[in-house]
N, C-alpha and C. Protein backbone atom coordinates (compact mmCIF):
# COMPACT_ATOMS: atom_id res chain seq x y z
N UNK A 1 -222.69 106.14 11.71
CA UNK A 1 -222.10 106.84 12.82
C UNK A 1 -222.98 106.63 14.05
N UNK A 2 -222.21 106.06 15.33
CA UNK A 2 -222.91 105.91 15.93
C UNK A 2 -223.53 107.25 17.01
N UNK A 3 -224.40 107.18 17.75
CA UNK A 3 -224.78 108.53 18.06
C UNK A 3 -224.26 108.99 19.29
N UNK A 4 -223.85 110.07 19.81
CA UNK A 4 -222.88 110.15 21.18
C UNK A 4 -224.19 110.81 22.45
N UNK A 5 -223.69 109.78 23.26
CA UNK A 5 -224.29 110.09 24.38
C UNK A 5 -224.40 110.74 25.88
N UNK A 6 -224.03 111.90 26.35
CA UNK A 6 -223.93 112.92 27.09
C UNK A 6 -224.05 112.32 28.45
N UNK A 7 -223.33 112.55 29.70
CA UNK A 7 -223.41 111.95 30.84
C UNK A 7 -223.51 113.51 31.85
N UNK A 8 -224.18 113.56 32.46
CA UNK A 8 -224.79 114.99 32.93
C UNK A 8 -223.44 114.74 34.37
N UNK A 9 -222.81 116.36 34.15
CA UNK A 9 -221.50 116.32 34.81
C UNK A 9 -221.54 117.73 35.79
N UNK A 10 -222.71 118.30 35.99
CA UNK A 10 -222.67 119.42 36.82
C UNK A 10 -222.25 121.12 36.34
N UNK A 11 -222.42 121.81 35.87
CA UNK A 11 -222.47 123.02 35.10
C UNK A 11 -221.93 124.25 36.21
N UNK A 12 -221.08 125.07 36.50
CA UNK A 12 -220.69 125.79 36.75
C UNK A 12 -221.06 127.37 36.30
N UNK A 13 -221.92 127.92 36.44
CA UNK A 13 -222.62 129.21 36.24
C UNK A 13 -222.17 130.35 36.38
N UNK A 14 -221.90 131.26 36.16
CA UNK A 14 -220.93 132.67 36.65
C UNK A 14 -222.52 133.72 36.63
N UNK A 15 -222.99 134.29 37.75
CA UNK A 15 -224.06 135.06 37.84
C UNK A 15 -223.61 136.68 37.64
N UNK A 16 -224.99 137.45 37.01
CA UNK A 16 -224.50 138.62 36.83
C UNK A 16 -223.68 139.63 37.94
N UNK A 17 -223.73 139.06 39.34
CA UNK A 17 -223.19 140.02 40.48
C UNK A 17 -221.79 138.68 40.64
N UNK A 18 -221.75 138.30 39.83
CA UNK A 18 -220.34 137.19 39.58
C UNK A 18 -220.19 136.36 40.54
N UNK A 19 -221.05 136.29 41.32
CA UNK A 19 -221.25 134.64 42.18
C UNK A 19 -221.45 133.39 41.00
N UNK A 20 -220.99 132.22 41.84
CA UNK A 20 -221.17 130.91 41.31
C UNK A 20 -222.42 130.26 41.25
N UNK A 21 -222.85 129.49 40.54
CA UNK A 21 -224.02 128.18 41.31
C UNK A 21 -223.64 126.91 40.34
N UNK A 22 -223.46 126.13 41.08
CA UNK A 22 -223.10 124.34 40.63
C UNK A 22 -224.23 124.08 39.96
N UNK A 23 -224.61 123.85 39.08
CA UNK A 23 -226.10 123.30 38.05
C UNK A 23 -226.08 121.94 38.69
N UNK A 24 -226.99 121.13 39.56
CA UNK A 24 -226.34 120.00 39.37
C UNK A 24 -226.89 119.08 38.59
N UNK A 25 -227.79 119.37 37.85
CA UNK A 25 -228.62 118.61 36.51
C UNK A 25 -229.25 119.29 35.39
N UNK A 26 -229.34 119.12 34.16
CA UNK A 26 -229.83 119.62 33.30
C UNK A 26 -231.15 120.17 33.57
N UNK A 27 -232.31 119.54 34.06
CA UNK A 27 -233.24 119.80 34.86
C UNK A 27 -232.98 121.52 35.24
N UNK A 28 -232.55 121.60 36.46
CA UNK A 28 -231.87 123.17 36.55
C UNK A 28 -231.07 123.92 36.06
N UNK A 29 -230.48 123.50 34.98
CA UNK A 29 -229.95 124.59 34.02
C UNK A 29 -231.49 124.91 32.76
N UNK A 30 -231.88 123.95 32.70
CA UNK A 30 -232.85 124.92 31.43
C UNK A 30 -234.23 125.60 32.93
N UNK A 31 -234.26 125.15 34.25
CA UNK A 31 -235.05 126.24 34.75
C UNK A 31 -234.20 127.71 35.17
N UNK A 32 -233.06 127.63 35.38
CA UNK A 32 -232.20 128.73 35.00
C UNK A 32 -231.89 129.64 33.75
N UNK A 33 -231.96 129.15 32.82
CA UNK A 33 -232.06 129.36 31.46
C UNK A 33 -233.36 130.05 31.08
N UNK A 34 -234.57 129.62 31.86
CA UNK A 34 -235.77 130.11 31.61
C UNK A 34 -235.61 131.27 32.33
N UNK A 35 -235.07 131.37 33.27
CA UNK A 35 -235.52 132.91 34.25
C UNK A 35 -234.67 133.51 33.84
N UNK A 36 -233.51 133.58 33.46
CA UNK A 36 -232.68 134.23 32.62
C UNK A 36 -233.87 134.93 31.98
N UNK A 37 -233.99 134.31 30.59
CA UNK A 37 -234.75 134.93 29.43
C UNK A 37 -235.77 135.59 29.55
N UNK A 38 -236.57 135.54 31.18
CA UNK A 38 -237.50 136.42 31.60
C UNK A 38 -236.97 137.29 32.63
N UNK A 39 -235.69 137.72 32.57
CA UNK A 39 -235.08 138.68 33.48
C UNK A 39 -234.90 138.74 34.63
N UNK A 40 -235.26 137.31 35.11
CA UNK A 40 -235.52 137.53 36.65
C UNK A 40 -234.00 137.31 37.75
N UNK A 41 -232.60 137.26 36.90
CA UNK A 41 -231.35 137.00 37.26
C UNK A 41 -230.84 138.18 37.15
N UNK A 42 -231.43 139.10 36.69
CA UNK A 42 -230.58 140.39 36.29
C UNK A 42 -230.00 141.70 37.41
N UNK A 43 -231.24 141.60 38.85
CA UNK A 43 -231.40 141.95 40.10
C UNK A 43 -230.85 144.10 39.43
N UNK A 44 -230.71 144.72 39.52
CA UNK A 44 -230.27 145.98 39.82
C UNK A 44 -229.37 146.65 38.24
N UNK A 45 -228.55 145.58 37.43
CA UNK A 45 -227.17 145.23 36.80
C UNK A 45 -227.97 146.35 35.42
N UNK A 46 -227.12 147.46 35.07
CA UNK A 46 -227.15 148.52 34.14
C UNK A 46 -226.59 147.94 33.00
N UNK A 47 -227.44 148.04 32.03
CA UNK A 47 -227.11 147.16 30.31
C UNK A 47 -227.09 147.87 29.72
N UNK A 48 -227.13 149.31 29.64
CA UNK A 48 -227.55 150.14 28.60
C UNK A 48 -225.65 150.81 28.43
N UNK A 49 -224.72 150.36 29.38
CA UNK A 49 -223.47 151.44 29.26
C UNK A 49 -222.65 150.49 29.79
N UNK A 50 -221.79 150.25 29.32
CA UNK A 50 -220.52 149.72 29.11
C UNK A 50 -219.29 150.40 29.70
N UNK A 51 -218.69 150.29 30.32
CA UNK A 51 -217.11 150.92 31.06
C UNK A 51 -216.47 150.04 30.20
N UNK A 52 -215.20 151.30 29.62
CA UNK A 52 -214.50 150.42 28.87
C UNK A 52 -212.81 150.90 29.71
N UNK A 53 -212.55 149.66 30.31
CA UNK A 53 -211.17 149.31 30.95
C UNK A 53 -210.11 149.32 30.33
N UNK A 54 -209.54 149.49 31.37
CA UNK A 54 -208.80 149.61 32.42
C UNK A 54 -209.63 151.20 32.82
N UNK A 55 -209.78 150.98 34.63
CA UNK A 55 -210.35 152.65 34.98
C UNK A 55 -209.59 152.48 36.34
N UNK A 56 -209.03 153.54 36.65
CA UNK A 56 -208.23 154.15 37.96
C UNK A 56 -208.76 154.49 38.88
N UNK A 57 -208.70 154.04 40.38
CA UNK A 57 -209.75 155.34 41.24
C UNK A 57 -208.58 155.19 42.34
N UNK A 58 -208.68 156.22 43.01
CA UNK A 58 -207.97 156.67 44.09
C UNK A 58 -208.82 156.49 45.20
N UNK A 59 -208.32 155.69 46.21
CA UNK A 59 -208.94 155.43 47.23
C UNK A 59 -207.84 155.31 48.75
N UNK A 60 -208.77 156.39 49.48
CA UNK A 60 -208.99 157.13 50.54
C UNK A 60 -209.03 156.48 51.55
N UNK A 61 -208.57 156.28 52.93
CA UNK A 61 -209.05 155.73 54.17
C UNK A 61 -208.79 156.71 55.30
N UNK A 62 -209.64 157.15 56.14
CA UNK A 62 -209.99 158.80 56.96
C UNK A 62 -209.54 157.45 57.87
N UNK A 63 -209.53 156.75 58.33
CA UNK A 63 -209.24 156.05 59.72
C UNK A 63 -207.69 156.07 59.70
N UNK A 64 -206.70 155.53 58.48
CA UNK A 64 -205.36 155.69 58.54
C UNK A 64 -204.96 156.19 57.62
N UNK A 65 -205.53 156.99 56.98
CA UNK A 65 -204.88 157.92 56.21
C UNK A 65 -204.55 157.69 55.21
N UNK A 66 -204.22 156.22 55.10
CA UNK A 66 -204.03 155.94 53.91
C UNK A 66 -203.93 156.18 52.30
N UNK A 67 -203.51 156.28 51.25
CA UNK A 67 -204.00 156.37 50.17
C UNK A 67 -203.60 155.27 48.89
N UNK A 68 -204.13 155.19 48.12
CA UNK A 68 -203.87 154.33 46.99
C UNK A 68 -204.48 154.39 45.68
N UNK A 69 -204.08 154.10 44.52
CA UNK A 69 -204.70 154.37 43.50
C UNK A 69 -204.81 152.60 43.24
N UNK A 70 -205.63 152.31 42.77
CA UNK A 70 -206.10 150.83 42.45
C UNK A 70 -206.93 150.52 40.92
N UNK A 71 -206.30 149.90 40.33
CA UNK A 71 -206.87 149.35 38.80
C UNK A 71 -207.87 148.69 38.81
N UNK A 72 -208.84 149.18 37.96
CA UNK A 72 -209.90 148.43 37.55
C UNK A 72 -209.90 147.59 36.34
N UNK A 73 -209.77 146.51 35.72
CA UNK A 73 -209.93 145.97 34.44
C UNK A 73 -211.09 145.02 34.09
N UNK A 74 -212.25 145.30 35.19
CA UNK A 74 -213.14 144.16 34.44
C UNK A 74 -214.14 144.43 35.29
N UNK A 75 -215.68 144.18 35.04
CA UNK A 75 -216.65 144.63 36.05
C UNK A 75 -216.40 143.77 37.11
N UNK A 76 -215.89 142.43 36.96
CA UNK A 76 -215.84 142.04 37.92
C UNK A 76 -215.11 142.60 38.98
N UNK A 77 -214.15 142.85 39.05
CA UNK A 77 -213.39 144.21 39.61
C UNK A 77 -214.52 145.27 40.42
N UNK A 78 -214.83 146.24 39.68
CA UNK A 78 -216.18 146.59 39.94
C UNK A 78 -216.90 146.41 40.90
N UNK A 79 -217.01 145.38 40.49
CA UNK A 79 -218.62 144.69 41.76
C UNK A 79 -217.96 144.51 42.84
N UNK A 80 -216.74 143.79 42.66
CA UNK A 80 -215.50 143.15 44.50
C UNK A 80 -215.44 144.46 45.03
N UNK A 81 -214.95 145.88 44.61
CA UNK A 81 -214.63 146.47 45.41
C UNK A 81 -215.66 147.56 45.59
N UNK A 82 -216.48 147.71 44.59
CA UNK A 82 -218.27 148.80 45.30
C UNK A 82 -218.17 147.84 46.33
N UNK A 83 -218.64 146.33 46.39
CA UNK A 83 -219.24 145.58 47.24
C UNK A 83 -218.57 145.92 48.65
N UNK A 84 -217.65 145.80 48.82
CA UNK A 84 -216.22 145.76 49.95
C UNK A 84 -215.92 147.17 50.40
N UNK A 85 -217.12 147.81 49.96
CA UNK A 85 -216.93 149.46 50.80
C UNK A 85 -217.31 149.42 51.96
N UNK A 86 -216.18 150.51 52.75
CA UNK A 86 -216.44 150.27 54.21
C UNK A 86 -216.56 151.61 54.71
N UNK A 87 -217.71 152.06 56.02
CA UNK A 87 -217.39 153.54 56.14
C UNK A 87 -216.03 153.97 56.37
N UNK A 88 -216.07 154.77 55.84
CA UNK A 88 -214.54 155.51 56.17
C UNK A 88 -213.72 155.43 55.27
N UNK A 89 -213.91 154.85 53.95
CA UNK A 89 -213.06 155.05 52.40
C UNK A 89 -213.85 155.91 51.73
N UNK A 90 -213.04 156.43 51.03
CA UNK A 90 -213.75 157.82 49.94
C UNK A 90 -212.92 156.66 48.76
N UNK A 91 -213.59 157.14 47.49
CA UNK A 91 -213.01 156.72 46.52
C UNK A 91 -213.50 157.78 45.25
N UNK A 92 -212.30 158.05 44.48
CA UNK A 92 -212.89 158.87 43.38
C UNK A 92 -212.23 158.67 42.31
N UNK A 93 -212.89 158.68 41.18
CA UNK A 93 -212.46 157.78 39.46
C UNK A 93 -211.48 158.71 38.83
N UNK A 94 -210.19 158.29 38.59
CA UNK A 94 -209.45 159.38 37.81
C UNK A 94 -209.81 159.57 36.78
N UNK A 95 -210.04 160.82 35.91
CA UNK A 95 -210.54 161.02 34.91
C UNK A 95 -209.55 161.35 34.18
N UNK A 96 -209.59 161.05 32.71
CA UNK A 96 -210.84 160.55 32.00
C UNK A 96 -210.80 158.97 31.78
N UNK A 97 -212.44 158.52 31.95
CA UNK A 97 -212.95 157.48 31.32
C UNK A 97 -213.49 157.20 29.81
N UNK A 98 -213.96 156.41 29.83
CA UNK A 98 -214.69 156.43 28.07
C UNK A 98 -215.38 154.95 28.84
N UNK A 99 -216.60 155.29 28.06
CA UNK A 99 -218.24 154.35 28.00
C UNK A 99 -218.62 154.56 26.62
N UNK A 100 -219.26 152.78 26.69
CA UNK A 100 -220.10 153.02 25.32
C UNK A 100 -221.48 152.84 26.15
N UNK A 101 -222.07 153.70 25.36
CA UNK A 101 -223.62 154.31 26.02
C UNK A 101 -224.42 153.29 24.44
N UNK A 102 -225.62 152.68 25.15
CA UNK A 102 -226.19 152.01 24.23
C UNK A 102 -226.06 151.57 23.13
N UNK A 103 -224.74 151.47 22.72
CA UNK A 103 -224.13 150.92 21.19
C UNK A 103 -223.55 151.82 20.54
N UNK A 104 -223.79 153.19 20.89
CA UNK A 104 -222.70 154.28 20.15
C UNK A 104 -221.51 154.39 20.33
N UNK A 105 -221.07 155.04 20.00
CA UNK A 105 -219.33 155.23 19.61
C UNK A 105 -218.87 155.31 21.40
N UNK A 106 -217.83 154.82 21.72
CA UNK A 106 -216.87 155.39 22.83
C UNK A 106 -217.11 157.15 23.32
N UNK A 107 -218.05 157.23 24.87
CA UNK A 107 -217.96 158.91 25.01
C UNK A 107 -216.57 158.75 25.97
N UNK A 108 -215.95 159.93 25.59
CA UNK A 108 -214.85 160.22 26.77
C UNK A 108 -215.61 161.14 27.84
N UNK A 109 -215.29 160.61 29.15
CA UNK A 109 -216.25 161.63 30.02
C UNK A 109 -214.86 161.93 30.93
N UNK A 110 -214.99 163.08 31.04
CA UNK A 110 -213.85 163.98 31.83
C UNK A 110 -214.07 164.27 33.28
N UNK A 111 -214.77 164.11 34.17
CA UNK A 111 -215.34 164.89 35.41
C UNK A 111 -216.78 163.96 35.79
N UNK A 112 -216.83 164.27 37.04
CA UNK A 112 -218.06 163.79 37.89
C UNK A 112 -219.78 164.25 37.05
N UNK A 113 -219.62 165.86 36.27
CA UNK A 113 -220.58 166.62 36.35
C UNK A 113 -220.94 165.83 34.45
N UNK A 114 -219.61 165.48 34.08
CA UNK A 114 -220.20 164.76 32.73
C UNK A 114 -220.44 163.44 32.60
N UNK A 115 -220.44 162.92 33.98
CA UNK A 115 -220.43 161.48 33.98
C UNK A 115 -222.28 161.33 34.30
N UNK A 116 -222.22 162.48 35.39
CA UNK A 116 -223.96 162.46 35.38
C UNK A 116 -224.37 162.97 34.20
N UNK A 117 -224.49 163.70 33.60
CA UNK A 117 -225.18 164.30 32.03
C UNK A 117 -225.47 163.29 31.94
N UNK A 118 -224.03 162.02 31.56
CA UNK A 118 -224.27 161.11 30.58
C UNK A 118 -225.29 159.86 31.12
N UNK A 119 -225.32 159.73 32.59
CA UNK A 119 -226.10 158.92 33.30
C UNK A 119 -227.73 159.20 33.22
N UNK A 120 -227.93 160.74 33.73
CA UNK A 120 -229.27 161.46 33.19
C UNK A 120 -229.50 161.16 31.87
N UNK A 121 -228.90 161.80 30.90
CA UNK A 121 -229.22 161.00 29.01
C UNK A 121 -229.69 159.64 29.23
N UNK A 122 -228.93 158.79 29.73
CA UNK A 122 -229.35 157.20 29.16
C UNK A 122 -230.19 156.14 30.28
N UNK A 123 -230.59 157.28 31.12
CA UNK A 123 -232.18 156.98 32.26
C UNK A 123 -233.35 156.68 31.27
N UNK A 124 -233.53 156.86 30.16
CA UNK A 124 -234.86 156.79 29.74
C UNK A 124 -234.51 156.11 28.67
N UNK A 125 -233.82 155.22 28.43
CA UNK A 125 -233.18 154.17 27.29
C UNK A 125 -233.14 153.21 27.99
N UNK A 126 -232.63 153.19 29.29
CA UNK A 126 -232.64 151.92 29.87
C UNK A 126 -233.76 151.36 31.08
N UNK A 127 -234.82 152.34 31.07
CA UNK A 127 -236.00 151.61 31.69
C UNK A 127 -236.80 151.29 30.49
């Protein structure tokens, strides 16, 4: 069998805040690969809790009054529209959600005041 030989074709990356980067040689994918594994790609991004989708939020605009309820199904979701906040939108999560908190079972969290509990609890698991 003869042995197959690989022609380096450019690598397409999806980053944890879901930006792109073109690899354009193997060369920089295993120095990417390395900082990965020493954390240095990870920037801010919470690992310890999981949102489990589809999540609802109602969002607010005080300039026109606006209102809308808008679907969430994926962090990427998530990140586009935290990112894309503008003064003058309120936004608030219809409840209830459900998170898996460090590998345990699905919590259902009902309200703002149990969403912090559960945020306070899993502060000292995830530093």
């Amino acid at each position: 069998m003869k042995p197959i030989a690989f022609r380096w074709n450019s690598v397409t990356m999806t980053l944890f805040d879901f930006s792109e980067y073109i690899c354009p040689s193997q060369y920089y994918l295993q120095e990417y690969i390395g900082r990965c594994d020493n954390g240095e790609l990870f920037g801010e991004q919470i690992t310890c809790v999981d949102l489990l989708y589809p999540i609802q939020l109602g969002v607010y605009d005080q300039t026109t009054s606006y209102f809308e309820t808008i679907t969430l199904n994926h962090d990427f979701d998530t990140y586009t529209h935290m990112g894309a906040l503008e003064p003058g939108i309120l936004m608030s999560i219809n409840y209830p959600i459900q998170a898996i908190v460090e590998g345990e079972s699905p919590v259902t969290i009902h309200d703002n005041d149990e969403l912090r509990a559960q945020i306070y609890r899993i502060i000292p698991i995830c530093e």
